[in-house]
PDB file of N, CA and C in Angstrom:
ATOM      1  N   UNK A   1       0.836  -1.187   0.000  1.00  0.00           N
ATOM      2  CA  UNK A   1       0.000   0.000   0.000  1.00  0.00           C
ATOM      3  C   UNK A   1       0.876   1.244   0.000  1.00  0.00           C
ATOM      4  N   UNK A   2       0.496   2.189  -1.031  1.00  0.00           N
ATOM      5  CA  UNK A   2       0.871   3.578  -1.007  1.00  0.00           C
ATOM      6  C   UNK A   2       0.867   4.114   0.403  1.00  0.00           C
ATOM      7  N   UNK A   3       2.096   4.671   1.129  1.00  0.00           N
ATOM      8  CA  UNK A   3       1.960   5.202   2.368  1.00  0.00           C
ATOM      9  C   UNK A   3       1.401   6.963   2.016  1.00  0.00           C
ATOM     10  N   UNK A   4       1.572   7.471   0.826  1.00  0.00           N
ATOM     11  CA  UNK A   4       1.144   8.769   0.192  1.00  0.00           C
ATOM     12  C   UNK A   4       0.175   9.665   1.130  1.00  0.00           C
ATOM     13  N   UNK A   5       0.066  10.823   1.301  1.00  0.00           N
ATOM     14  CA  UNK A   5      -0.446  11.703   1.585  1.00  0.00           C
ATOM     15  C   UNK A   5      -1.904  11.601   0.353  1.00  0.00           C
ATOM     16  N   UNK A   6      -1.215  11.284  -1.138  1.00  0.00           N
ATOM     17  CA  UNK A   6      -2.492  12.188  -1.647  1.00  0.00           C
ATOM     18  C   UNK A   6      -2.439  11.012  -2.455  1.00  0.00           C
ATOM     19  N   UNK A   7      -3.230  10.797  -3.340  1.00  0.00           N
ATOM     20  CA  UNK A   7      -3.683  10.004  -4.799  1.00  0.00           C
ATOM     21  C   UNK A   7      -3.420  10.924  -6.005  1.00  0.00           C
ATOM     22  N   UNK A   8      -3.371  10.149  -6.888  1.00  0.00           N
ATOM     23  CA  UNK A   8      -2.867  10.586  -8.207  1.00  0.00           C
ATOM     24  C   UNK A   8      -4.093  10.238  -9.254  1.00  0.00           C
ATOM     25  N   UNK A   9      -4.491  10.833 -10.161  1.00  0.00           N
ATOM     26  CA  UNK A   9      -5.776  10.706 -10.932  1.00  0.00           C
ATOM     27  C   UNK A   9      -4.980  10.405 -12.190  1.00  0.00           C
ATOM     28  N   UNK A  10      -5.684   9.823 -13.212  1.00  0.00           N
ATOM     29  CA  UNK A  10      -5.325   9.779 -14.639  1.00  0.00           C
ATOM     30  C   UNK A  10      -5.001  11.498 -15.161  1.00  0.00           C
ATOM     31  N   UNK A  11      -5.373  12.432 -14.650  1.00  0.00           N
ATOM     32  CA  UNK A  11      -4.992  13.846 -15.465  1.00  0.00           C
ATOM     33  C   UNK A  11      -3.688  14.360 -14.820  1.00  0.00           C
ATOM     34  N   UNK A  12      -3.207  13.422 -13.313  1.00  0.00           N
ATOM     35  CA  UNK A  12      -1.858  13.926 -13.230  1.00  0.00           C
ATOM     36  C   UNK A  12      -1.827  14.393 -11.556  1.00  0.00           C
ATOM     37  N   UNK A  13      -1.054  14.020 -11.072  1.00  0.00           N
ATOM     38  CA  UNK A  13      -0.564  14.280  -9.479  1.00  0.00           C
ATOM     39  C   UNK A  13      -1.849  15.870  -9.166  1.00  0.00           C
ATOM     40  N   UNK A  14      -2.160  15.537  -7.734  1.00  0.00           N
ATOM     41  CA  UNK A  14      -2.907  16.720  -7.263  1.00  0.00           C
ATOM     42  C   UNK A  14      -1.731  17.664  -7.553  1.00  0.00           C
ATOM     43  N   UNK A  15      -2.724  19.007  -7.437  1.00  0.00           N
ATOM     44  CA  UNK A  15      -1.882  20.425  -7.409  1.00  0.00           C
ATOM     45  C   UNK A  15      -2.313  21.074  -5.857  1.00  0.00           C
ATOM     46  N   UNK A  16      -1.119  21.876  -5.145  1.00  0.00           N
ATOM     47  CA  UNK A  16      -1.613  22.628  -4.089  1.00  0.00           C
ATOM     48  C   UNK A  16      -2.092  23.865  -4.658  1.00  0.00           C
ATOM     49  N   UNK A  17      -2.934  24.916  -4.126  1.00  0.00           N
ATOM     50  CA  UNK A  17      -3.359  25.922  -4.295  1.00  0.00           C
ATOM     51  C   UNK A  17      -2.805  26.922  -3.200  1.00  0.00           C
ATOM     52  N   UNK A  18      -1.973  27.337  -3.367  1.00  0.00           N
ATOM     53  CA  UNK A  18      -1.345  28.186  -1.882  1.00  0.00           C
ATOM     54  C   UNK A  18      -2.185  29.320  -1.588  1.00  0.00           C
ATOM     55  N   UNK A  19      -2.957  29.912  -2.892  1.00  0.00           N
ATOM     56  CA  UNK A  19      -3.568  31.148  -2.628  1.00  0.00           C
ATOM     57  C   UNK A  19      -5.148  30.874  -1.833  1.00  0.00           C
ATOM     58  N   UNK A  20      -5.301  29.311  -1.991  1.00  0.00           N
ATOM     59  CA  UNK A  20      -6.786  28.987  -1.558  1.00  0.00           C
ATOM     60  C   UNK A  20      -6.604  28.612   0.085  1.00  0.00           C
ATOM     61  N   UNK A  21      -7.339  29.464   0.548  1.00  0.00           N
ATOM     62  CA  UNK A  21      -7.275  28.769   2.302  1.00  0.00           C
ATOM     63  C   UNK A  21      -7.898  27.501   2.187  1.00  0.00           C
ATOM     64  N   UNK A  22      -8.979  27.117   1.499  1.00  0.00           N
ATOM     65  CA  UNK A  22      -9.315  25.394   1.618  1.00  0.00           C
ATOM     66  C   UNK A  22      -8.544  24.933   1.502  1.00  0.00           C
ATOM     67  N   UNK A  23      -7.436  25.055   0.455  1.00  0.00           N
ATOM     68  CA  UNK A  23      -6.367  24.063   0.302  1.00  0.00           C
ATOM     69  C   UNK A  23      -5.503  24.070   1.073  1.00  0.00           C
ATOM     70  N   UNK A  24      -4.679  25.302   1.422  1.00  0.00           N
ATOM     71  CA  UNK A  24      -3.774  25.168   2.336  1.00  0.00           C
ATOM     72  C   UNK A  24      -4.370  24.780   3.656  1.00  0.00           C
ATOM     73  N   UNK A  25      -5.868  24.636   4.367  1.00  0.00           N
ATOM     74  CA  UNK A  25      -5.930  23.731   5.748  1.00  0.00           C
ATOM     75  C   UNK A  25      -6.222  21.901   5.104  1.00  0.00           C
ATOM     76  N   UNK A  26      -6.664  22.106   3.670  1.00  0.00           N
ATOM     77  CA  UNK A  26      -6.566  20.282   3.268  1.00  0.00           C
ATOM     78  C   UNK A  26      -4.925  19.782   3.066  1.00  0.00           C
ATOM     79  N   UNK A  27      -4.395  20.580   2.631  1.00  0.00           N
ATOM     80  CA  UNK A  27      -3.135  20.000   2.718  1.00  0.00           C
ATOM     81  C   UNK A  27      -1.903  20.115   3.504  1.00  0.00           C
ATOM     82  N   UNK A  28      -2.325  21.214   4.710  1.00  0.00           N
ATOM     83  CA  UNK A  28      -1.365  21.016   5.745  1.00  0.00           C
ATOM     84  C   UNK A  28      -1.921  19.918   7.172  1.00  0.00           C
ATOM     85  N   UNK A  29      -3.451  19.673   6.949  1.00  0.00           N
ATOM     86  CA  UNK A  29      -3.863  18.610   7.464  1.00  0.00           C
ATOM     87  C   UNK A  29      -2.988  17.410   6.944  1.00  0.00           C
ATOM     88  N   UNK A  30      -3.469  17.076   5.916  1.00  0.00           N
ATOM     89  CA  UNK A  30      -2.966  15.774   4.829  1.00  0.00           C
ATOM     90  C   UNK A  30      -1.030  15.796   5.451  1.00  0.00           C
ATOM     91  N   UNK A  31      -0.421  16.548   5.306  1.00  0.00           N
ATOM     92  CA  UNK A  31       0.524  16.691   4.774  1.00  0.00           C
ATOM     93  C   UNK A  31       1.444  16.787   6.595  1.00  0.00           C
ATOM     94  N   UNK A  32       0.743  17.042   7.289  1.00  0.00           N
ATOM     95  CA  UNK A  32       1.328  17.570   8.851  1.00  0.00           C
ATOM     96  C   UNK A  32       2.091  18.493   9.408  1.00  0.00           C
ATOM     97  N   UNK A  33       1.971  19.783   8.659  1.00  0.00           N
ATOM     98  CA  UNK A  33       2.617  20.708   8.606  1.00  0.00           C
ATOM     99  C   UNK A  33       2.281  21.968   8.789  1.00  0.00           C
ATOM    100  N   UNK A  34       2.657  22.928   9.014  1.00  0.00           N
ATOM    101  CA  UNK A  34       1.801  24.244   9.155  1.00  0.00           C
ATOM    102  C   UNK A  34       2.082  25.022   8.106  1.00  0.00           C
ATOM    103  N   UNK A  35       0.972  25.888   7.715  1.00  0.00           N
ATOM    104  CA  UNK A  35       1.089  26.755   6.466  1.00  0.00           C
ATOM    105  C   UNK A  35       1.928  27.136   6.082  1.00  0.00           C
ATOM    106  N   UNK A  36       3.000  27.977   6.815  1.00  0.00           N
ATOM    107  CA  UNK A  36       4.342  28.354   6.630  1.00  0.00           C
ATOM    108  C   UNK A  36       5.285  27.272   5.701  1.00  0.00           C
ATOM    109  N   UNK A  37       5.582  26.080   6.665  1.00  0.00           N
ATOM    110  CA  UNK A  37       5.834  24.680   6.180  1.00  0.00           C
ATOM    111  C   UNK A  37       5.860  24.866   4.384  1.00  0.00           C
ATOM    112  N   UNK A  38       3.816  24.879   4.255  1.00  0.00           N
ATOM    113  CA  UNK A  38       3.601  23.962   2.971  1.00  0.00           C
ATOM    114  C   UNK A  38       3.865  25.350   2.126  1.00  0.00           C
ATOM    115  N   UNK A  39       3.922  26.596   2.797  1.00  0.00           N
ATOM    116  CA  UNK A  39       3.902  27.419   1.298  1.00  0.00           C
ATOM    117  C   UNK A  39       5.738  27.352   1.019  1.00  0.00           C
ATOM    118  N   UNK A  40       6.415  27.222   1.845  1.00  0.00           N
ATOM    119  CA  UNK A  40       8.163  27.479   1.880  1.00  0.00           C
ATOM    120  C   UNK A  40       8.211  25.918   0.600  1.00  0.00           C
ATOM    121  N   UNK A  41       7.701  25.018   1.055  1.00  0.00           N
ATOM    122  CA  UNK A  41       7.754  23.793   0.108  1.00  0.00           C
ATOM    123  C   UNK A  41       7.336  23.822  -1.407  1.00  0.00           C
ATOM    124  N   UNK A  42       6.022  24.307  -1.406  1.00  0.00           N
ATOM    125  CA  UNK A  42       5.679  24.963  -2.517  1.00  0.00           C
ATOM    126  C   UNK A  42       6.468  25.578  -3.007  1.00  0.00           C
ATOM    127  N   UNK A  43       6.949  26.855  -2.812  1.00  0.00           N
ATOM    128  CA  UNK A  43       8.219  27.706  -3.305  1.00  0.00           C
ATOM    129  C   UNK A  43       8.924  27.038  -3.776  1.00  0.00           C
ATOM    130  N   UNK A  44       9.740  26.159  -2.720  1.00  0.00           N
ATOM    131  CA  UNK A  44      10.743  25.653  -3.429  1.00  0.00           C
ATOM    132  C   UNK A  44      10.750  24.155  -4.369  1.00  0.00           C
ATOM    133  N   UNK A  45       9.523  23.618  -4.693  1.00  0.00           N
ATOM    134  CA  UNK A  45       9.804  22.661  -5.355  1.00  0.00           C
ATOM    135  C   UNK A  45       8.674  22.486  -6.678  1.00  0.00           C
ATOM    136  N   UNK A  46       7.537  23.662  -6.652  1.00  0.00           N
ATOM    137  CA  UNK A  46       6.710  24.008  -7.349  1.00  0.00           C
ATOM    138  C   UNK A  46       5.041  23.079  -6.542  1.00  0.00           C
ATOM    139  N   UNK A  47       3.789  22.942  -7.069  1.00  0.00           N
ATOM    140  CA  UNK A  47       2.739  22.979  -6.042  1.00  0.00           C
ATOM    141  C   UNK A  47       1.874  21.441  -6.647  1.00  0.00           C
ATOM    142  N   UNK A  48       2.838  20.729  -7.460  1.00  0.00           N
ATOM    143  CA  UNK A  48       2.684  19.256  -7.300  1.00  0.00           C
ATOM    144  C   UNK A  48       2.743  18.293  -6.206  1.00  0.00           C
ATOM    145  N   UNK A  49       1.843  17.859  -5.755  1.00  0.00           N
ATOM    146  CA  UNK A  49       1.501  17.614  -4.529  1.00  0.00           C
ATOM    147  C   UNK A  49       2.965  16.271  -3.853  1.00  0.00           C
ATOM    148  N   UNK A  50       2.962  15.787  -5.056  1.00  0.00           N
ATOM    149  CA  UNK A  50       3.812  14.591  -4.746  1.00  0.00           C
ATOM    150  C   UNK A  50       5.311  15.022  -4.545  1.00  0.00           C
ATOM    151  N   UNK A  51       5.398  16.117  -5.103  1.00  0.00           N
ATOM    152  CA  UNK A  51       7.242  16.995  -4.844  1.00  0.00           C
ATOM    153  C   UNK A  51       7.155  17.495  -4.086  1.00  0.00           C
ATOM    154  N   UNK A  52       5.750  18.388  -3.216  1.00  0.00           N
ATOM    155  CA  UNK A  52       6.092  19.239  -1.869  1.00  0.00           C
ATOM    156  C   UNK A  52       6.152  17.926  -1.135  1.00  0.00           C
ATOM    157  N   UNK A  53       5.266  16.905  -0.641  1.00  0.00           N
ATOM    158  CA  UNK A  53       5.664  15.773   0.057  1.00  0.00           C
ATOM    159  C   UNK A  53       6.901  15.308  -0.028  1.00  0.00           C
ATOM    160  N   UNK A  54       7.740  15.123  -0.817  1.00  0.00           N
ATOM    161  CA  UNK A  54       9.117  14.164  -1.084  1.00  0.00           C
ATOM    162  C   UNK A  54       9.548  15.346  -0.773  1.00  0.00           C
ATOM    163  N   UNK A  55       9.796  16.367  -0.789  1.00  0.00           N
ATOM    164  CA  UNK A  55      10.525  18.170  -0.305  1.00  0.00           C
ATOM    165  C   UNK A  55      10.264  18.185   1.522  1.00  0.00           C
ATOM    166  N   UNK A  56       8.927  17.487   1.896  1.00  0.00           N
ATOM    167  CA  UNK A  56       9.196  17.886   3.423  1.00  0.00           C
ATOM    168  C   UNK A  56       9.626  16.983   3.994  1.00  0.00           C
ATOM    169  N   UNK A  57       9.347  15.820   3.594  1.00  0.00           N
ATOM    170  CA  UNK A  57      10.278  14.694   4.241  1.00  0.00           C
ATOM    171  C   UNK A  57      11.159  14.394   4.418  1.00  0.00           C
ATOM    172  N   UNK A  58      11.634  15.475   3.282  1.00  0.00           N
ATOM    173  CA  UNK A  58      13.438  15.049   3.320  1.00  0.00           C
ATOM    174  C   UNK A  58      13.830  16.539   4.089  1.00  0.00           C
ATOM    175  N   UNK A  59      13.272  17.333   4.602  1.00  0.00           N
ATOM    176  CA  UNK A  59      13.772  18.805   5.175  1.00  0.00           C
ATOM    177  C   UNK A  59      13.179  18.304   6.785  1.00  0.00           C
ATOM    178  N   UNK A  60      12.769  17.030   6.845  1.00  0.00           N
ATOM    179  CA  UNK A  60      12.424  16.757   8.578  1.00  0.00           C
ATOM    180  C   UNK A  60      13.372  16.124   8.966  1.00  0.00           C
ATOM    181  N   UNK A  61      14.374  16.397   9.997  1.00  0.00           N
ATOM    182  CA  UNK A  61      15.224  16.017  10.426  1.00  0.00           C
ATOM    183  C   UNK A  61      15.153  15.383  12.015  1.00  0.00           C
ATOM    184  N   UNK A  62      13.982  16.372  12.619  1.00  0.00           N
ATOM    185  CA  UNK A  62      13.487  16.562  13.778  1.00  0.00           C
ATOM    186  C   UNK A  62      11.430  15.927  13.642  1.00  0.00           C
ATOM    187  N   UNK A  63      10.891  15.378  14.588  1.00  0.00           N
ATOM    188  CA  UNK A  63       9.723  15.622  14.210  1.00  0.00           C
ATOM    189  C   UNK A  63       8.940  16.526  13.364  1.00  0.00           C
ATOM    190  N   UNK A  64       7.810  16.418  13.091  1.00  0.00           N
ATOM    191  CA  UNK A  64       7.144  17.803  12.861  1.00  0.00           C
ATOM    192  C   UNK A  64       6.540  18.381  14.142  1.00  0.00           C
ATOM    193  N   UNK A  65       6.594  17.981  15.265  1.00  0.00           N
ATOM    194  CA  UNK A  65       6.062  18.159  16.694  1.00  0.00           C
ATOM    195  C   UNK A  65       6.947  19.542  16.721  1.00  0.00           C
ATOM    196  N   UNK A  66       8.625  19.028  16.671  1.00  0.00           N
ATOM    197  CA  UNK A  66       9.897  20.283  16.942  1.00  0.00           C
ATOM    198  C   UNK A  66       9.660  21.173  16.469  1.00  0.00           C
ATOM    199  N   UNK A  67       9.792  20.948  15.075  1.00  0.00           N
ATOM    200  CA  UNK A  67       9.532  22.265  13.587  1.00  0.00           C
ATOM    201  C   UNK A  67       8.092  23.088  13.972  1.00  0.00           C
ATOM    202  N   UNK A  68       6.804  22.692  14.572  1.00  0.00           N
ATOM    203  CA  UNK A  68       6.284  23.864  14.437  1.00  0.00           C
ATOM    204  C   UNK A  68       6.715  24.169  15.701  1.00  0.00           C
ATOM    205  N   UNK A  69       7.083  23.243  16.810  1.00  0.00           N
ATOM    206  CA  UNK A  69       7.216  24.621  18.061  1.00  0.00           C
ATOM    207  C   UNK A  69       8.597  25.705  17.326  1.00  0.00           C
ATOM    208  N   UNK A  70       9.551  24.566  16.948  1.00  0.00           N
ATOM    209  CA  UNK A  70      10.920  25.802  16.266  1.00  0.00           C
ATOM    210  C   UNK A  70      10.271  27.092  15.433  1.00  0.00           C
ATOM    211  N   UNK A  71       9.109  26.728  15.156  1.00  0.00           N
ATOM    212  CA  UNK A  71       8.991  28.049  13.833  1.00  0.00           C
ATOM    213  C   UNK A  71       7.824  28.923  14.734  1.00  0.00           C
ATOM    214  N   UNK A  72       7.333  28.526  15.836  1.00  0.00           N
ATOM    215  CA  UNK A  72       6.549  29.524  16.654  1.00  0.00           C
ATOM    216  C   UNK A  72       5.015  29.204  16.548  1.00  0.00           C
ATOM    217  N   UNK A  73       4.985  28.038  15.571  1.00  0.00           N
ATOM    218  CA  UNK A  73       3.755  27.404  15.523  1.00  0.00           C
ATOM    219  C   UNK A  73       2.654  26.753  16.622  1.00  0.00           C
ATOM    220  N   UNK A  74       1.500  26.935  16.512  1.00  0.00           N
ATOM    221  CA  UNK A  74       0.942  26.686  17.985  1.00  0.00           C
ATOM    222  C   UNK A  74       1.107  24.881  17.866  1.00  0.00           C
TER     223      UNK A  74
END
């Protein structure tokens, strides 16, 4: 079984929407991260759902418990 955050459709890997608040609380739910997190990921790897995932996993070194208290996150 796919351990994946998201599914992939025949038209092509989900897209994040950074500018949509639905999306950014569906996919920092999905994803375990706080907004900050998913838009810095976005930035840097573009808003294909399956590259910001493989982008935060590999930038967690520490829980994600650490990272949001480190970034001031509630």
């Amino acid at each position: 079984m796919n351990d994946s955050a998201f599914a992939s459709d025949a038209a092509g890997p989900e897209r994040i929407d950074i500018r949509s608040e639905d999306s950014i609380a569906r996919w920092t739910g999905k994803l375990d991260v706080t907004a900050e997190q998913l838009k810095e990921a976005v930035d840097a790897v573009g808003d294909k759902a399956p590259d910001v995932e493989m982008h935060l996993k590999g930038t967690r070194a520490t829980t994600n418990e650490d990272q949001v208290r480190q970034s001031g996150g509630a």
